[in-house]
N, C-alpha and C. Protein backbone atom coordinates (compact mmCIF):
# COMPACT_ATOMS: atom_id res chain seq x y z
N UNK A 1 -16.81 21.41 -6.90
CA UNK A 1 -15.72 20.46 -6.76
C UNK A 1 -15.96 19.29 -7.70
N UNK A 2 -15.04 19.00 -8.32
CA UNK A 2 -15.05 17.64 -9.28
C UNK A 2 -15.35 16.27 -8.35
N UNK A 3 -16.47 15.81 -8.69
CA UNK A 3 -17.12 14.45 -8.02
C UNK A 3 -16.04 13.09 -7.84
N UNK A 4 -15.29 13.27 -9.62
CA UNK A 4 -14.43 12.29 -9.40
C UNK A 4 -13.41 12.22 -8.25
N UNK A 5 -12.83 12.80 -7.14
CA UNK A 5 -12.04 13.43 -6.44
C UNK A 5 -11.89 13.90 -5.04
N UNK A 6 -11.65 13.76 -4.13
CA UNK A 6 -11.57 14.94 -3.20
C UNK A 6 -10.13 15.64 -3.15
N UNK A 7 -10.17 16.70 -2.65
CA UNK A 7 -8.87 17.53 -3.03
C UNK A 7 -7.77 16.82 -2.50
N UNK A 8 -6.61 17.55 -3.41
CA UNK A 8 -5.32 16.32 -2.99
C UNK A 8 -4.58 17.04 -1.79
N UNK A 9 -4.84 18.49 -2.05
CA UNK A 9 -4.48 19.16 -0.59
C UNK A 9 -4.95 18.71 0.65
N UNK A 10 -3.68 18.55 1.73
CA UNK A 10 -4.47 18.07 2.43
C UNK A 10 -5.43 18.76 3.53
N UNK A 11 -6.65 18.22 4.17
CA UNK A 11 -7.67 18.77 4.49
C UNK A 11 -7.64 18.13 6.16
N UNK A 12 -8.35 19.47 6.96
CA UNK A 12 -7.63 19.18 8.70
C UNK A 12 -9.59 18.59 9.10
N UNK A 13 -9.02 18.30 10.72
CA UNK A 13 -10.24 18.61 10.83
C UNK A 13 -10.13 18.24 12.38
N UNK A 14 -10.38 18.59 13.85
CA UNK A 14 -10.08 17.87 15.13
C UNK A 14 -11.10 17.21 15.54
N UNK A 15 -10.51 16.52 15.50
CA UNK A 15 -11.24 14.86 16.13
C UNK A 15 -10.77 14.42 17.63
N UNK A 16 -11.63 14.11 18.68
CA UNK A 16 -11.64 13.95 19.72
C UNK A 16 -9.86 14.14 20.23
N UNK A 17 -9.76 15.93 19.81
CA UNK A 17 -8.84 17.06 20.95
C UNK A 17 -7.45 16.83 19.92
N UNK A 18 -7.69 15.95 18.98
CA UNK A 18 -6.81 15.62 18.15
C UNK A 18 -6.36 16.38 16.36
N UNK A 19 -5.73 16.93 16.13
CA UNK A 19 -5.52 17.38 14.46
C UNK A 19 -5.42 15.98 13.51
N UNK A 20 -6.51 15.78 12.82
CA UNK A 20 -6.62 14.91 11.61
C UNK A 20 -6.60 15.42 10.65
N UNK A 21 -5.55 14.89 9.41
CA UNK A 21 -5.59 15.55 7.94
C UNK A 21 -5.85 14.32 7.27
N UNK A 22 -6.40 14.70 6.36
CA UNK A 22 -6.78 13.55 4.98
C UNK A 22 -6.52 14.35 3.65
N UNK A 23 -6.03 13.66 2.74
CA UNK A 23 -6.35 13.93 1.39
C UNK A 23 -6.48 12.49 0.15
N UNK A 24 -6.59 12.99 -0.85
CA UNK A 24 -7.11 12.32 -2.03
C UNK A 24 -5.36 11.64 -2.48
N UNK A 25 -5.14 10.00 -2.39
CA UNK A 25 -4.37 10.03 -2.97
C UNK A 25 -4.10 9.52 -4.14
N UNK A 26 -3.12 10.24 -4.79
CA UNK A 26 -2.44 9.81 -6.36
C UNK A 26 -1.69 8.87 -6.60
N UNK A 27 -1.78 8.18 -7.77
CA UNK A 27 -1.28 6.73 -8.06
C UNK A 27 0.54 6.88 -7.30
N UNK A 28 0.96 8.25 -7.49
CA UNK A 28 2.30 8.17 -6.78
C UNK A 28 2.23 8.17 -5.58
N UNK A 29 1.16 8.32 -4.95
CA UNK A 29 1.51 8.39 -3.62
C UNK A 29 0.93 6.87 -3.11
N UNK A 30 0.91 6.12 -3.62
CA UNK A 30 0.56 4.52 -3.70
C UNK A 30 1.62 3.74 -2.78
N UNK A 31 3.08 3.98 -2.94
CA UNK A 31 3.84 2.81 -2.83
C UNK A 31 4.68 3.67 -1.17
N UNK A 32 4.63 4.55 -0.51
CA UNK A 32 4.23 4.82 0.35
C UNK A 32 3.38 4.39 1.41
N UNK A 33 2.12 4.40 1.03
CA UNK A 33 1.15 3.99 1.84
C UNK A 33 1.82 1.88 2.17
N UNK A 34 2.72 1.33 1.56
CA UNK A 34 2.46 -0.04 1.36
C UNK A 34 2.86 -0.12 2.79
N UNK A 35 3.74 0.81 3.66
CA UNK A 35 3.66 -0.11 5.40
C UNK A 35 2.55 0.13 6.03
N UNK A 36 1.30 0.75 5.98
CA UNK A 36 0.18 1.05 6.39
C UNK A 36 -0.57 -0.36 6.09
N UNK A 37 -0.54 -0.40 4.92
CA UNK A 37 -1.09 -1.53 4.24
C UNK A 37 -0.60 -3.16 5.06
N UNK A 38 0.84 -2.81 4.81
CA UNK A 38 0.92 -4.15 5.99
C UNK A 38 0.40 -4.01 7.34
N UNK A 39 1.03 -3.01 7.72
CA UNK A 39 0.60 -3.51 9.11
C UNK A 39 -0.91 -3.62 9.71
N UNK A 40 -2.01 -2.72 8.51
CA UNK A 40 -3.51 -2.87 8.50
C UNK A 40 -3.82 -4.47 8.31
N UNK A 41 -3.06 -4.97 7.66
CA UNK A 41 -3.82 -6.73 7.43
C UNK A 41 -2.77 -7.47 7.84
N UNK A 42 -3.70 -7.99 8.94
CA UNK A 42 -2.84 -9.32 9.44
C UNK A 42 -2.36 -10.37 8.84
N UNK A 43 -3.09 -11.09 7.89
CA UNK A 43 -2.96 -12.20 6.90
C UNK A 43 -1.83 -11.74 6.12
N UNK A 44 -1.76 -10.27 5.57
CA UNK A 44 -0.39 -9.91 4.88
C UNK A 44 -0.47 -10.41 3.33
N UNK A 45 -1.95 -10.75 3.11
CA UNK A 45 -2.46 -10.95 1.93
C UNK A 45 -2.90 -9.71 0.83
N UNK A 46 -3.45 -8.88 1.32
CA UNK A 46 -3.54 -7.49 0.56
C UNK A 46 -2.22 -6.74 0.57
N UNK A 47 -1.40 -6.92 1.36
CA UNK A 47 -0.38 -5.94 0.88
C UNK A 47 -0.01 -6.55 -0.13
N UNK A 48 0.49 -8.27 -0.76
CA UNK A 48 0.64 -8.11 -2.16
C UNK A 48 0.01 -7.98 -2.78
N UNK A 49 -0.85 -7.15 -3.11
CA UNK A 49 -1.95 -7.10 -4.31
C UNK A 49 -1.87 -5.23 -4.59
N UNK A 50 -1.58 -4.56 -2.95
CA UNK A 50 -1.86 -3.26 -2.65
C UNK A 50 -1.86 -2.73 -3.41
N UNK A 51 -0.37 -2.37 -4.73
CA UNK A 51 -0.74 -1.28 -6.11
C UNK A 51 -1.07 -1.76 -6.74
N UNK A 52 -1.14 -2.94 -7.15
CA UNK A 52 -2.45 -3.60 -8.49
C UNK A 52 -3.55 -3.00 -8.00
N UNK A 53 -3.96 -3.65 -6.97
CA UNK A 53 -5.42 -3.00 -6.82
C UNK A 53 -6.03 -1.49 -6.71
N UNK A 54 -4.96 -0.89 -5.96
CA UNK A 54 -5.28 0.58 -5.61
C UNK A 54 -5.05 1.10 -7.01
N UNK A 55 -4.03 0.62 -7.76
CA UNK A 55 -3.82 1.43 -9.29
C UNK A 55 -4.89 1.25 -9.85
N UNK A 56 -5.74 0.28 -10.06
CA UNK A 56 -6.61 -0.16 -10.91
C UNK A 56 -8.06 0.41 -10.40
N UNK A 57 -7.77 0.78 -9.43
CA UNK A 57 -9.28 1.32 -8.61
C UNK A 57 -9.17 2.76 -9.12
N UNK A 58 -7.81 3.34 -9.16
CA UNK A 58 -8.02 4.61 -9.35
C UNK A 58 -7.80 4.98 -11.09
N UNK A 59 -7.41 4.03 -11.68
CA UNK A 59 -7.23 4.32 -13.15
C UNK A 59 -8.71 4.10 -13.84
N UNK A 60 -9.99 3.14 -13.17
CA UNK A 60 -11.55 3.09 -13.91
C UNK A 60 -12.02 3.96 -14.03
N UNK A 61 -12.28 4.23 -15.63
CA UNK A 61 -13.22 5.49 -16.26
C UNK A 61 -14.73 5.27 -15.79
N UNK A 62 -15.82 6.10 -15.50
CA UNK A 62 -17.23 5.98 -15.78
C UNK A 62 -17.28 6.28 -14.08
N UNK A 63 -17.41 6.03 -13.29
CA UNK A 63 -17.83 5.83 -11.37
C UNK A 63 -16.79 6.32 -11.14
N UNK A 64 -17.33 8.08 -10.67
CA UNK A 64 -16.12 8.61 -9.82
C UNK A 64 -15.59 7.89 -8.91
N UNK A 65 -14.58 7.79 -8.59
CA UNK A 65 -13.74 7.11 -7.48
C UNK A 65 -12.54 7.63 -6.80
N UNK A 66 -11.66 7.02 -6.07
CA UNK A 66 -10.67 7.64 -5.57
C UNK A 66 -10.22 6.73 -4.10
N UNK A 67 -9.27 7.62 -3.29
CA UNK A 67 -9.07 6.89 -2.33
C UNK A 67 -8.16 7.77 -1.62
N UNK A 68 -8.77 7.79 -0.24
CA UNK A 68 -8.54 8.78 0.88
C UNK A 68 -7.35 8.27 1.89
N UNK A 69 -6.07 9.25 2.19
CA UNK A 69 -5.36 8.49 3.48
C UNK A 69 -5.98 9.52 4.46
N UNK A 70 -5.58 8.84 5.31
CA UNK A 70 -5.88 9.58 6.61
C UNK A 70 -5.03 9.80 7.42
N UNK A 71 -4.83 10.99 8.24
CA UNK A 71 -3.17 10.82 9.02
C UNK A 71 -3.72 11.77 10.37
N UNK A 72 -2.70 10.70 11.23
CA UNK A 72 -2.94 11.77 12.46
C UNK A 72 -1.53 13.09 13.09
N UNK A 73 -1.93 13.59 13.67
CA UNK A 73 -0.86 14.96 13.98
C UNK A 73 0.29 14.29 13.47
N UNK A 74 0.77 13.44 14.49
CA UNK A 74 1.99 12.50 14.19
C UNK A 74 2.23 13.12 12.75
N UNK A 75 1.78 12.56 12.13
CA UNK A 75 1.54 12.81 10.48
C UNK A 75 1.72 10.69 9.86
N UNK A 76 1.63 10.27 10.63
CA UNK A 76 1.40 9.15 10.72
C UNK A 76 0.20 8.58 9.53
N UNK A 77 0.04 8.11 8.41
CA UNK A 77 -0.91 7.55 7.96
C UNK A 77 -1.62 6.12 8.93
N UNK A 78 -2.91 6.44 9.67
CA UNK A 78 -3.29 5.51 10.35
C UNK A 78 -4.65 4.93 10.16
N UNK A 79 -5.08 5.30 8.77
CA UNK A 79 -6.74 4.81 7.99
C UNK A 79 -6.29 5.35 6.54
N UNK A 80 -7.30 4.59 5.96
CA UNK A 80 -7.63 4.67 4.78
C UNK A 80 -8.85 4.07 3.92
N UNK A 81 -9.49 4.88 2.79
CA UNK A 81 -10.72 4.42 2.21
C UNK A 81 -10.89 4.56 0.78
N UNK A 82 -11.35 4.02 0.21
CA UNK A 82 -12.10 3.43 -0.97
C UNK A 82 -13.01 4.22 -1.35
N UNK A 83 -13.48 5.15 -1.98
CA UNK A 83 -14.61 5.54 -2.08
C UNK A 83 -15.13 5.44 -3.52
N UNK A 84 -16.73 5.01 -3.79
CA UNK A 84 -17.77 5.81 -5.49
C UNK A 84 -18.01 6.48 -5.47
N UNK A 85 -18.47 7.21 -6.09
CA UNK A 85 -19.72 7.69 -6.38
C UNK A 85 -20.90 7.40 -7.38
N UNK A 86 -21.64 5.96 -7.09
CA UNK A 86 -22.29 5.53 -8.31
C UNK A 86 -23.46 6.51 -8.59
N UNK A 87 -23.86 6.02 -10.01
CA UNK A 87 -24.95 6.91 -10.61
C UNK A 87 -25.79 6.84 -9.50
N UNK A 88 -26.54 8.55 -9.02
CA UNK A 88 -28.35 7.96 -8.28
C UNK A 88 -28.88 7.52 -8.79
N UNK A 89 -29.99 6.97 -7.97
CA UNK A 89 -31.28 6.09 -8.43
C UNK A 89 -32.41 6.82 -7.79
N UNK A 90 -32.04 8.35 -8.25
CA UNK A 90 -33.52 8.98 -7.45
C UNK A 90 -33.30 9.00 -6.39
N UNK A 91 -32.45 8.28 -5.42
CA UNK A 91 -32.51 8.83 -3.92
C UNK A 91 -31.50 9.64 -3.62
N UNK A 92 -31.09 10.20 -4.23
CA UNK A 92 -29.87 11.25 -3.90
C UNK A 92 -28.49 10.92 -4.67
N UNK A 93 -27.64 11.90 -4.33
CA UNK A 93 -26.13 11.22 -4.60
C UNK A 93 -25.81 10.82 -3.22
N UNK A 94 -24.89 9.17 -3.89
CA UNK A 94 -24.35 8.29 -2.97
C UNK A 94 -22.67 8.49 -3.16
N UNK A 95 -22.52 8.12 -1.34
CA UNK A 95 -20.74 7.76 -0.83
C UNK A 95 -21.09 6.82 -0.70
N UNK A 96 -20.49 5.57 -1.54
CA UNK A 96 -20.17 4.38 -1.18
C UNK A 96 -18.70 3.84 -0.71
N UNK A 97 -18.59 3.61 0.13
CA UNK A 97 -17.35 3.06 0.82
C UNK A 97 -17.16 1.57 0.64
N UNK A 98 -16.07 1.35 -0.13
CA UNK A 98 -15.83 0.25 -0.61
C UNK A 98 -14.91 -0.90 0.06
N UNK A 99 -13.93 0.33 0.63
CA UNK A 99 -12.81 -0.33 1.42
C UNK A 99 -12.12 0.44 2.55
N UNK A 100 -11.89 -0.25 3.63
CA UNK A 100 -11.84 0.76 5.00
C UNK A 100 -11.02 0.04 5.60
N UNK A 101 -9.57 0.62 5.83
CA UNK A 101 -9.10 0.12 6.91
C UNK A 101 -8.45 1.27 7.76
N UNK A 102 -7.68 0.69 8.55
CA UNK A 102 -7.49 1.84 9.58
C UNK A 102 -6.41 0.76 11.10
N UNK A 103 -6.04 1.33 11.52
CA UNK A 103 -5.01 1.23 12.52
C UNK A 103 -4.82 1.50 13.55
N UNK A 104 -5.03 1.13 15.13
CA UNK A 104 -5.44 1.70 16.69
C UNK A 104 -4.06 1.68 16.84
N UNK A 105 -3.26 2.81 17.37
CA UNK A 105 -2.00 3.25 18.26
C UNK A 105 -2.36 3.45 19.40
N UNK A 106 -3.25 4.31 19.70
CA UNK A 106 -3.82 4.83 21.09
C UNK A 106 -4.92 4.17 22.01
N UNK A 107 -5.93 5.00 22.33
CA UNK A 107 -6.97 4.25 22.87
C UNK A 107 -8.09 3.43 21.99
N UNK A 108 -8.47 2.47 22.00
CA UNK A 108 -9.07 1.60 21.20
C UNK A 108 -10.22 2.89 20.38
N UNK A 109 -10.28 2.50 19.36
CA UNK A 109 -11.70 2.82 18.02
C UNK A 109 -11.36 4.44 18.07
N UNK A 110 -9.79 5.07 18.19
CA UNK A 110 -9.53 6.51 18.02
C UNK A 110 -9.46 6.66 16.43
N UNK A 111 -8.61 5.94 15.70
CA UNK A 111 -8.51 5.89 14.66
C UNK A 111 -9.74 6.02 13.20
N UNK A 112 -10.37 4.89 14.32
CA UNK A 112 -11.71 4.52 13.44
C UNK A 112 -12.70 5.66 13.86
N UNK A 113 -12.97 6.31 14.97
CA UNK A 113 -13.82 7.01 15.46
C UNK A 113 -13.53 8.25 14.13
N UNK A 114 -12.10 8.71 14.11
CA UNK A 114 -11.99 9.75 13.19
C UNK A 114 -12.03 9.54 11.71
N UNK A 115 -11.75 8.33 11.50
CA UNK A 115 -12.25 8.10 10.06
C UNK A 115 -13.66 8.09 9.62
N UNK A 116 -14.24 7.71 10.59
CA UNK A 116 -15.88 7.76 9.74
C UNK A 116 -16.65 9.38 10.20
N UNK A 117 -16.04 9.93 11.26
CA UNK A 117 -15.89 11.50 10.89
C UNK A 117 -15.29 12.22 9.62
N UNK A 118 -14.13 11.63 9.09
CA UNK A 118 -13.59 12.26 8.04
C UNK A 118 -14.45 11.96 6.80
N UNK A 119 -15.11 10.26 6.65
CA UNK A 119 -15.99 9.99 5.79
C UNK A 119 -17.38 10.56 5.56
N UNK A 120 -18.01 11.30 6.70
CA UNK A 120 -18.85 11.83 7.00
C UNK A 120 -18.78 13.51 6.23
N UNK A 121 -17.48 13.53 6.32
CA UNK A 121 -17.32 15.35 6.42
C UNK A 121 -16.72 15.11 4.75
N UNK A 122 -16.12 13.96 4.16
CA UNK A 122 -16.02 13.99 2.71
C UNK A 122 -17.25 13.93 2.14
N UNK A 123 -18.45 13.71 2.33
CA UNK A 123 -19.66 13.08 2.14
C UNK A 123 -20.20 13.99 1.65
N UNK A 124 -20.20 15.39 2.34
CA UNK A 124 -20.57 16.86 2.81
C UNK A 124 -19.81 17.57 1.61
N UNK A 125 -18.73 17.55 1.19
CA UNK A 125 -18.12 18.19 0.59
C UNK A 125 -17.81 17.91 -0.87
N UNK A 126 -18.45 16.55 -0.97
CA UNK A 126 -18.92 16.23 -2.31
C UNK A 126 -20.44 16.11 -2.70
N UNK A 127 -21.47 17.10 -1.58
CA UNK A 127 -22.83 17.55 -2.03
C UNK A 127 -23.25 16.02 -2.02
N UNK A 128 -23.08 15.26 -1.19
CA UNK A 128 -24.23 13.58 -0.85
C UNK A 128 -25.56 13.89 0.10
N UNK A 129 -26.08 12.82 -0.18
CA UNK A 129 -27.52 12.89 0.56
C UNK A 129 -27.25 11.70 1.27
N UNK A 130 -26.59 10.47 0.69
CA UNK A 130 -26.25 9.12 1.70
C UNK A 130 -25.05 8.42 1.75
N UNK A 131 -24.51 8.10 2.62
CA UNK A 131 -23.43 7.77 3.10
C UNK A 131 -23.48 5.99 3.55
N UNK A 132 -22.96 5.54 2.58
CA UNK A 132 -22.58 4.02 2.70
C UNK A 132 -21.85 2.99 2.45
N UNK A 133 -21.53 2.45 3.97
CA UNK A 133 -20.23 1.65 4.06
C UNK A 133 -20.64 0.15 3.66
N UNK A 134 -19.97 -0.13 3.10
CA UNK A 134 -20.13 -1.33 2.54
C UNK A 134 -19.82 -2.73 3.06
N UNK A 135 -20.95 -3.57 3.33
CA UNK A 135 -20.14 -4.66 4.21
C UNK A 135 -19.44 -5.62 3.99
N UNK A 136 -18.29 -5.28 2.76
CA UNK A 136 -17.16 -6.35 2.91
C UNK A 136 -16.10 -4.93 2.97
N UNK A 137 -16.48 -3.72 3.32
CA UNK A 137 -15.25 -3.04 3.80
C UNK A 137 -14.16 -2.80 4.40
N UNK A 138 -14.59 -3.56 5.56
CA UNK A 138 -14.08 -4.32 6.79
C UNK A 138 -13.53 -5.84 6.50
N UNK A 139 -12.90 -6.26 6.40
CA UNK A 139 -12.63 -8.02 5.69
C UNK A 139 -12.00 -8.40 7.19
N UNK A 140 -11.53 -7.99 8.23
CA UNK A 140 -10.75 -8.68 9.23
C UNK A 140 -11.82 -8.98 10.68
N UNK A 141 -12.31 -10.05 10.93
CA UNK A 141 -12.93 -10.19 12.11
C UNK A 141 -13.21 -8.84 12.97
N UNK A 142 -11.86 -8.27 13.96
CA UNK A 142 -12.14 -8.02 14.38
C UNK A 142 -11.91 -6.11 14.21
N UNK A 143 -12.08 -6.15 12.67
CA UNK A 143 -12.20 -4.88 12.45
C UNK A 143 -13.82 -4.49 12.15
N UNK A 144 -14.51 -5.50 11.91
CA UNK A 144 -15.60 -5.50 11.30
C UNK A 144 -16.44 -5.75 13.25
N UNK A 145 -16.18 -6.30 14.09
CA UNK A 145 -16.49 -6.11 15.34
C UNK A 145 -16.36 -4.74 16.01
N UNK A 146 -15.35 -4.00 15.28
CA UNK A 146 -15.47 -2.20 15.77
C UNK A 146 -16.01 -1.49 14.95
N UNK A 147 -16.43 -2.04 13.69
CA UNK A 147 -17.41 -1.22 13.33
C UNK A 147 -18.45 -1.29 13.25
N UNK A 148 -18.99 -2.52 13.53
CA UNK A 148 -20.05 -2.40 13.93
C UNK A 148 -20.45 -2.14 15.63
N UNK A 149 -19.52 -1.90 16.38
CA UNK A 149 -19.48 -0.97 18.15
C UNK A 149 -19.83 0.26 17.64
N UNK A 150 -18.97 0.93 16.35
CA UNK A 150 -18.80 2.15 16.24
C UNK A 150 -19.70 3.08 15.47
N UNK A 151 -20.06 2.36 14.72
CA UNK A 151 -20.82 3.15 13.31
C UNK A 151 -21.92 3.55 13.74
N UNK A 152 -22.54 2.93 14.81
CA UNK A 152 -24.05 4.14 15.56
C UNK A 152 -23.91 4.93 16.23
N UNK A 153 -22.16 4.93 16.80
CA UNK A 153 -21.92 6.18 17.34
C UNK A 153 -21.94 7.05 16.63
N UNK A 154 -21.30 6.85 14.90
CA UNK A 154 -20.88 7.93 14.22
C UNK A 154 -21.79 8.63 13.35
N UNK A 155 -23.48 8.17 13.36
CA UNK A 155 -24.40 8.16 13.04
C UNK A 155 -25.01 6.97 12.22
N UNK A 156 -24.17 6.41 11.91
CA UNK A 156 -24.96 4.93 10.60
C UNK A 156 -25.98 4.41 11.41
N UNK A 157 -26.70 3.38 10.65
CA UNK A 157 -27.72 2.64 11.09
C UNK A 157 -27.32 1.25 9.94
N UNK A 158 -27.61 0.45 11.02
CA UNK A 158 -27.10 -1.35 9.82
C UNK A 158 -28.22 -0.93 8.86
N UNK A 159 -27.65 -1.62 7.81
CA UNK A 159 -28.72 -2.29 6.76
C UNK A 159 -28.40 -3.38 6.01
N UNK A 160 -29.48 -3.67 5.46
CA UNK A 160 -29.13 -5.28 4.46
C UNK A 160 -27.75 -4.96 3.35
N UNK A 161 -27.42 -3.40 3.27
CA UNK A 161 -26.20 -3.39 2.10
C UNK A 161 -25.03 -3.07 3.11
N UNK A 162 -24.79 -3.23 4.16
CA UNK A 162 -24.00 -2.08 5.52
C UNK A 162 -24.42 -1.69 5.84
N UNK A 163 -23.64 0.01 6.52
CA UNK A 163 -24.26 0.58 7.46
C UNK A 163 -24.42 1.97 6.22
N UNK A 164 -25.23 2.50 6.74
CA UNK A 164 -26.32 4.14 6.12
C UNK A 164 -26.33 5.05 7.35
N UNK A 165 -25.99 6.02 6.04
CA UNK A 165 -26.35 7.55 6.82
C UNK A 165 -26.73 8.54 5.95
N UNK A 166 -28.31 8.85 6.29
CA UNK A 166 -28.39 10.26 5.38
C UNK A 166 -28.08 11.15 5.66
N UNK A 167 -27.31 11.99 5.09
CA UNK A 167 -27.16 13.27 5.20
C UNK A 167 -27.96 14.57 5.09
């Protein structure tokens, strides 16, 4: 599989009794995602920036990159992520997670519970050894309060860069 990438087809997977699909999205499928985007940030500050930034994240040559939606049965887009792949440094190939948000409809940390499953299982399927979320991924108080409830459920462990998981 091409590193730069995860497939644009989309990819299932059940998450607590639930059908989750994710795929890789393309600069067209950008301006779509923008009510996700609002209603993910409260401040309502990233949604104006949303296709500058997401275009520009996905147009940099050199550090595979990309950026994952996430949707539930609904078909609902209700997460989304940022991902590198910077050069190793001898300790393996790295998922760095750059940017993470995501959206509770149901019972609290459902959303998030299945996203860092889906991040886990992209991790896997682009041949990684470590998995790491980055700690300005989270930018909203109290999104960054569920992930850090959540991320030792989902295997991470804190560290001085975020949270880690080897694979």
């Amino acid at each position: 599989m091409d590193a730069s990438m995860l497939d644009h087809a989309p990819t299932s997977l059940a998450i607590d009794g639930i059908a989750w699909t994710w795929r890789a999205v393309t600069p067209a499928g950008l301006e779509p995602l923008l009510p996700f985007v609002m209603a993910a940030d409260p401040s309502g500050t990233e949604a104006l920036y949303w296709k500058q930034e997401a275009t520009a994240w996905l147009d940099v040559r050199g550090t595979p990159r990309g950026i994952v939606g996430v949707e539930c049965l609904a078909g609902l887009t209700l997460a989304l992520f940022f991902y590198a792949l910077p050069a190793s440094r001898g300790d393996g190939r790295l998922l760095a997670i750059e940017r993470l948000r995501w959206l509770e409809l149901a019972r609290p940390h459902r959303s998030l519970d299945a996203s860092l499953a889906i991040i886990g299982e992209s991790a896997r399927r682009l041949a990684c050894d470590t998995l790491r979320i980055l700690p300005h991924a989270a930018t909203e108080r109290h999104a960054k309060v569920a992930l850090d409830e959540r991320a030792e459920t989902a295997g991470f462990g804190p560290d001085a860069r975020g949270w880690i998981q080897r694979l």
